[in-house]
Protein backbone atom coordinates (compact mmCIF):
# COMPACT_ATOMS: atom_id res chain seq x y z
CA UNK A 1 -29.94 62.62 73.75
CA UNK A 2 -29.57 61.99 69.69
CA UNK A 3 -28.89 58.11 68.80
CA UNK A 4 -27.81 58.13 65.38
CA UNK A 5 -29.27 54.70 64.49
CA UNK A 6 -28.51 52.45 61.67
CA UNK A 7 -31.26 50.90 59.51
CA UNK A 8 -30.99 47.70 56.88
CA UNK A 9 -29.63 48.48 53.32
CA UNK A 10 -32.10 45.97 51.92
CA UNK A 11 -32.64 42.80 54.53
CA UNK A 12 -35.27 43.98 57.28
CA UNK A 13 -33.57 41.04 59.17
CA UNK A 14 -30.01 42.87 59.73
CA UNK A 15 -31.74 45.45 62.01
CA UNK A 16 -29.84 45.27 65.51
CA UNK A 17 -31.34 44.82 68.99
CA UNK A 18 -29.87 48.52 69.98
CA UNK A 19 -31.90 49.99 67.03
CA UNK A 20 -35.46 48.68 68.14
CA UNK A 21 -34.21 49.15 71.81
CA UNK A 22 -34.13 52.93 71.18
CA UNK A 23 -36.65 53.03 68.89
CA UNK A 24 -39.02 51.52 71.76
CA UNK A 25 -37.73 54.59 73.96
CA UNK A 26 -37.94 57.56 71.69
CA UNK A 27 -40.88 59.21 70.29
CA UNK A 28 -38.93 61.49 67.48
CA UNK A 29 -37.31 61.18 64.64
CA UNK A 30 -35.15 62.90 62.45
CA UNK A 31 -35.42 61.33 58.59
CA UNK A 32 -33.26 61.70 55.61
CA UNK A 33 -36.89 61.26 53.97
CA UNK A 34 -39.57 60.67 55.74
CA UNK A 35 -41.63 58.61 53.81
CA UNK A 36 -38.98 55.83 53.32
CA UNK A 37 -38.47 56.13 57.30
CA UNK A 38 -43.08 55.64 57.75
CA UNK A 39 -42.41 52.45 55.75
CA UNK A 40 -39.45 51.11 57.70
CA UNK A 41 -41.56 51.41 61.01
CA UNK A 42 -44.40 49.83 59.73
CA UNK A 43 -42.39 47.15 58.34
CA UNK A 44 -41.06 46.81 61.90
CA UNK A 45 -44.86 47.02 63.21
CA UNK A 46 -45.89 44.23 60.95
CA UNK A 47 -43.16 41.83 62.06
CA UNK A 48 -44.19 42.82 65.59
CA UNK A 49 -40.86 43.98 65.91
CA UNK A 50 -41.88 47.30 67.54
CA UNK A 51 -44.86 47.89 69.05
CA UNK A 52 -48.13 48.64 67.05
CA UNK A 53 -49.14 51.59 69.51
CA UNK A 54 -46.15 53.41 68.95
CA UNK A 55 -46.67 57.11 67.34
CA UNK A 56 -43.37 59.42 66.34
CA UNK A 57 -43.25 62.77 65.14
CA UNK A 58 -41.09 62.90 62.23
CA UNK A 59 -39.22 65.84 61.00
CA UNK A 60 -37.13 66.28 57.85
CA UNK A 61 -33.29 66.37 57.64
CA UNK A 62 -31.15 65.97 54.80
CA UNK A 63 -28.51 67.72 53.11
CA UNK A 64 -30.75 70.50 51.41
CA UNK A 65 -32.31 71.63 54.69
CA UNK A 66 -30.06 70.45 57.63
CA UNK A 67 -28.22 73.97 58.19
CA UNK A 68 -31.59 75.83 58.20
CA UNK A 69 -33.11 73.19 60.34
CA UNK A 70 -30.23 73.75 62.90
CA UNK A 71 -30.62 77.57 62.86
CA UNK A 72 -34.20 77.77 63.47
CA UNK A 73 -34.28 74.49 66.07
CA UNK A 74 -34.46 75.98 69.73
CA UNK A 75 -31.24 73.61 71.96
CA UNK A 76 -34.24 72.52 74.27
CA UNK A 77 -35.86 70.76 71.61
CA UNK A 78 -32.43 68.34 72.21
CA UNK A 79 -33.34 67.52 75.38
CA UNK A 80 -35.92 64.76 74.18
CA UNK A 81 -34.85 61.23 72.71
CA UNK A 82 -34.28 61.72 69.34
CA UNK A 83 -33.12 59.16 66.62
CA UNK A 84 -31.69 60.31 63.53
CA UNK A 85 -32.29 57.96 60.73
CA UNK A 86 -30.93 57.60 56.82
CA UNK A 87 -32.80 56.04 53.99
CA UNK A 88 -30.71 53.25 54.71
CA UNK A 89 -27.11 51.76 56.11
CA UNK A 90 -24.91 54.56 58.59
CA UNK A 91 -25.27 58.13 58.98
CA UNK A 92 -22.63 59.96 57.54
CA UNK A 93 -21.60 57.24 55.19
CA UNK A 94 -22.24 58.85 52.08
CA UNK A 95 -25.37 60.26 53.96
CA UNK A 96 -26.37 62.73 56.23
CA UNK A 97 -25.79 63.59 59.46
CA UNK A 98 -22.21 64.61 59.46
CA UNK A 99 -23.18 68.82 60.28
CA UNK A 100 -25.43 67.59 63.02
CA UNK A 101 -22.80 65.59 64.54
CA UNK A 102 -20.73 68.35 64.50
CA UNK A 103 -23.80 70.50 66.02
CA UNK A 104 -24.33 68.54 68.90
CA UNK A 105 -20.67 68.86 69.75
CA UNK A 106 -20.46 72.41 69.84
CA UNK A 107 -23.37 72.73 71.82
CA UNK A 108 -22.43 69.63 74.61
CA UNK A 109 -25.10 67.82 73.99
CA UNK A 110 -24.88 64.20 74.51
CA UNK A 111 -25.58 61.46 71.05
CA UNK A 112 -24.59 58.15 70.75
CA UNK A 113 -24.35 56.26 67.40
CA UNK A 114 -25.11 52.61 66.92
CA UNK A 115 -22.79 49.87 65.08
CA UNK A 116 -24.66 48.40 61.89
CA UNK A 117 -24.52 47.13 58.48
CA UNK A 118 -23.21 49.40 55.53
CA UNK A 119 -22.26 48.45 51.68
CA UNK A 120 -18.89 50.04 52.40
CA UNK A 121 -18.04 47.36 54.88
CA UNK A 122 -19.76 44.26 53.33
CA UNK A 123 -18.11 45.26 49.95
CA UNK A 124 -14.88 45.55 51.54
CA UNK A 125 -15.38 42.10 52.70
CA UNK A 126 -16.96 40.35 49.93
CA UNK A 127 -13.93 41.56 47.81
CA UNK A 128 -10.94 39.52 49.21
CA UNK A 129 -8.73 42.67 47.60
CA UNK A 130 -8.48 44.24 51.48
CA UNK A 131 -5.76 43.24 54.00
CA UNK A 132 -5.71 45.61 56.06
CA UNK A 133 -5.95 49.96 55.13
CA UNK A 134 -8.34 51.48 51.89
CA UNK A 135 -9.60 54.54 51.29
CA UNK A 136 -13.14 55.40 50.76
CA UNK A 137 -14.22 58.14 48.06
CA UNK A 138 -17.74 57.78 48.64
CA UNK A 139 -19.24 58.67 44.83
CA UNK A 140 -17.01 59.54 41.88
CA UNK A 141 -17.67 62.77 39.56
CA UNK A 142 -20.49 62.64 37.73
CA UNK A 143 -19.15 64.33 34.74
CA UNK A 144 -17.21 61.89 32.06
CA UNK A 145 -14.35 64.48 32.30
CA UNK A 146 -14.25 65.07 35.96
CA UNK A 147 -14.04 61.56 36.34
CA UNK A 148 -11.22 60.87 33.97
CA UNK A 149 -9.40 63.21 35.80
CA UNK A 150 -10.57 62.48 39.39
CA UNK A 151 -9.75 57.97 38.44
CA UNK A 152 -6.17 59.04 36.83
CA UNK A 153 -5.10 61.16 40.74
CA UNK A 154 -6.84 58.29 42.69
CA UNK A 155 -5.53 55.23 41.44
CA UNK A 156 -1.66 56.43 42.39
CA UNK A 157 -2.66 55.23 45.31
CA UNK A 158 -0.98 52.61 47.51
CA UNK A 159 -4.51 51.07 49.04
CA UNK A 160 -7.49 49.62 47.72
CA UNK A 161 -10.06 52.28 47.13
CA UNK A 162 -13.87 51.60 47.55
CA UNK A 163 -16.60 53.47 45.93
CA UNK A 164 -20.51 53.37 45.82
CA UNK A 165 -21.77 53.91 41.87
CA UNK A 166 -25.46 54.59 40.06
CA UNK A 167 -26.35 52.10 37.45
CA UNK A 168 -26.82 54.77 35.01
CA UNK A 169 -22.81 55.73 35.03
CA UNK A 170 -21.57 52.41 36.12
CA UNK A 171 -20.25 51.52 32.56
CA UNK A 172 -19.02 54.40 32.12
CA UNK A 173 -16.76 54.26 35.05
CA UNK A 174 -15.72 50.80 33.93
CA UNK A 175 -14.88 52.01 30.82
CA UNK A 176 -12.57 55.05 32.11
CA UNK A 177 -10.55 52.73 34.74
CA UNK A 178 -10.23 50.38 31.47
CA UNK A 179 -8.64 53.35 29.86
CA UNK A 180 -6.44 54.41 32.60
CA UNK A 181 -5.12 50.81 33.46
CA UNK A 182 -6.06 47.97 31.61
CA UNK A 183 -4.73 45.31 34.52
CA UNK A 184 -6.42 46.82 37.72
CA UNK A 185 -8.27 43.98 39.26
CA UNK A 186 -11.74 45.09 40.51
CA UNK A 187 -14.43 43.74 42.42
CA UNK A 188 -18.30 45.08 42.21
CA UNK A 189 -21.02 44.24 44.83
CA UNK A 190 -24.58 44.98 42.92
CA UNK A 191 -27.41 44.86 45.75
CA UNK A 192 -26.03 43.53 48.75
CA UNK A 193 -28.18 42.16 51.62
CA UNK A 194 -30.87 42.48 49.03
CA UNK A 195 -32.95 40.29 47.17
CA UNK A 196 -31.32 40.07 43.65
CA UNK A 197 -27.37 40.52 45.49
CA UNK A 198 -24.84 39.86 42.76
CA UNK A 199 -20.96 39.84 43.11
CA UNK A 200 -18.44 40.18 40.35
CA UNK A 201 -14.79 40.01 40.39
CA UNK A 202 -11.56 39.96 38.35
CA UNK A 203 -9.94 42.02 35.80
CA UNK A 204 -11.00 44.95 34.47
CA UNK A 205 -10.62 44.00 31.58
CA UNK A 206 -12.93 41.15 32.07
CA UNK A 207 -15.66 42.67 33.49
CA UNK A 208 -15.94 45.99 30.96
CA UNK A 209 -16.30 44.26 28.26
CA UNK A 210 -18.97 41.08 30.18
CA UNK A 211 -20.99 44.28 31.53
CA UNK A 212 -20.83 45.68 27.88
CA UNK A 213 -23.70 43.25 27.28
CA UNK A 214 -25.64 43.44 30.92
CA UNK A 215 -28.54 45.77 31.78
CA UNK A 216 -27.26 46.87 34.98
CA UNK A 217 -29.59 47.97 37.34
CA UNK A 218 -29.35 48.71 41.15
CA UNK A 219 -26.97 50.24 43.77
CA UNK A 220 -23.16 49.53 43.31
CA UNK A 221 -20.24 49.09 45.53
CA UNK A 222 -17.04 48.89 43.73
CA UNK A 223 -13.71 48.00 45.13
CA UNK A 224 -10.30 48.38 43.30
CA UNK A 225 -6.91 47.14 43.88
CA UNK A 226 -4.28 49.58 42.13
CA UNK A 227 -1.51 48.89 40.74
CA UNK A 228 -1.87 45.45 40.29
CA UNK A 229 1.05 44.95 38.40
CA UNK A 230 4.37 46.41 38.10
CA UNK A 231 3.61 45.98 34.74
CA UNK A 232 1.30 48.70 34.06
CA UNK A 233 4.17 51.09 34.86
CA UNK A 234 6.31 50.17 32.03
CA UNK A 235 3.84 49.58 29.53
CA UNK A 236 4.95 50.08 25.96
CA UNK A 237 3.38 51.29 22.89
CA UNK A 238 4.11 48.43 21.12
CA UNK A 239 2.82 45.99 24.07
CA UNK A 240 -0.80 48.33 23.69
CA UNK A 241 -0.98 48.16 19.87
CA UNK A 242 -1.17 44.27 20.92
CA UNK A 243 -3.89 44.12 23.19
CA UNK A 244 -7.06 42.73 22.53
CA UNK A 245 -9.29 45.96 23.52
CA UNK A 246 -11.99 48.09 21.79
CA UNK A 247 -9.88 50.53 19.14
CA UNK A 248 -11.41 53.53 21.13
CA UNK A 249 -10.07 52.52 24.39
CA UNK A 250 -6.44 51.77 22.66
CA UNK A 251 -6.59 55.34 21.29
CA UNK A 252 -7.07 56.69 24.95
CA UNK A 253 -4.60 54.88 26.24
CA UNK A 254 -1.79 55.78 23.44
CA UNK A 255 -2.97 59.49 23.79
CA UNK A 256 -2.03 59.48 27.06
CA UNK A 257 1.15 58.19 26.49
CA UNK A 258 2.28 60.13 23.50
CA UNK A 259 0.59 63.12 24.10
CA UNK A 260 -1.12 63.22 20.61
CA UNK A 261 -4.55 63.47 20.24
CA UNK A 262 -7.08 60.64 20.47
CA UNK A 263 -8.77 61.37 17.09
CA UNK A 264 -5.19 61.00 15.47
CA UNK A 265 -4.48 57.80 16.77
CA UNK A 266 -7.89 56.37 16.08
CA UNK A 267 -7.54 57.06 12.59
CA UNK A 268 -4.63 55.45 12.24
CA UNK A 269 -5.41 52.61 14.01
CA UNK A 270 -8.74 52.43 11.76
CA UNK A 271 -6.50 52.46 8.46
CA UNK A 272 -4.65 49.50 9.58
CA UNK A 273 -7.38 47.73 10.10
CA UNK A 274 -8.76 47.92 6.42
């Protein structure tokens, strides 16, 4: 049997009964990495959470080795309890585990997975922007390019969309759903169940330009509610030459709608400034 468990995304508090349950009755463990799974259990030691005389064997398994791992694995090595753990939060949420889900199916061998805590779902309902459906995209493009393109497909859409994001690109991806729709509204969970948890919410327009002046740091979970306002559809050039946004931003967005090029309309815009 392989319990996929789930394991806290910062608070050592939200792990569940059913996690130390079949931690207690297993003595391997499958780890996206190791190391960060030898400090969770003796985390769980200290707080005399599990007990001190417990020993595991723990093997590697993430996304760079899981397909050789699987290949060279004998089945009977399956027949043991096994938990598969992430860094932290839900396998397969943005994290492995998916391919050995799908292993253990097509060899009928019997896994379990365990309900827990995950930024997806706390971000979803920190937000206040979900009713009911959304769609999850998991990370956006790295590439500034990429991005632009993937942001200007996604937001057509009819539900809120959620998304985890790095500190290093977060502004960046501010900046290009600024660009692409000035009046989304947005929410952004920095953190959560952590320590230094922050929430932010409103406009984008709003938050770009207050995280212009932040020094972000930490995980992000970002939810966005498209479409905000009929509005946006209708836009006209005149009604964006009046908005109170950065020039370069107000070039983008008039590129886009006249098909000229960005360096064009910046320049222009710069003259009529002087």
């Amino acid at each position: 049997m392989v319990t996929f468990i789930p394991t806290p995304i910062g608070n050592l508090e939200d792990i569940t009964l059913r996690t130390l349950r079949v931690l207690q009755s297993c003595k391997v463990l499958l780890c996206e990495d190791t190391r960060v799974t030898k400090k969770l259990i003796a985390l769980l030691k200290e707080q005399n959470l599990l007990k001190d005389a417990l020993t595991y064997q723990y093997f590697s398994f993430h996304s760079h080795n899981q397909l050789v791992f699987l290949q060279n694995t004998p089945l009977e090595f399956f027949d043991q309890n096994i938990a598969f753990l992430c860094d932290a939060g839900m396998p397969c949420i943005s994290d492995p585990g998916v391919e050995l889900v799908k292993f253990l199916q097509q060899n009928s061998i019997p896994y379990d997975v365990l309900g827990g805590v995950s930024a997806l779902t706390l971000g979803v309902a920190f937000s206040g922007l979900v009713q009911k459906e959304f769609s999850f995209l998991g990370f956006p493009p790295h590439k500034k390019k990429e991005k632009m393109e993937f942001f200007s497909k996604v937001l057509k859409s009819l539900y809120p969309l959620v998304f985890y994001e790095s500190p290093h690109r977060l502004l960046e991806t501010l900046e290009i759903l600024y660009t692409i729709n000035p009046y989304l509204e947005v929410f952004l969970g920095k953190e959560l169940s952590k320590k230094y948890q922050d929430i932010f919410c409103g406009g984008i327009q709003e938050i770009y330009k207050s995280f212009q002046t932040k020094t972000i740091k930490g995980e992000w979970v970002m939810v966005i509610k498209p479409n905000m306002s009929e509005d946006t559809k209708h836009l006209t050039q005149e009604e964006v030459y009046s908005l109170d946004i950065p020039p370069k931003i107000k070039a983008k967005i008039l590129a886009k709608m006249t098909n000229k090029s960005i360096k064009e309309i910046y320049g222009n815009l710069w003259r009529e400034t002087l």
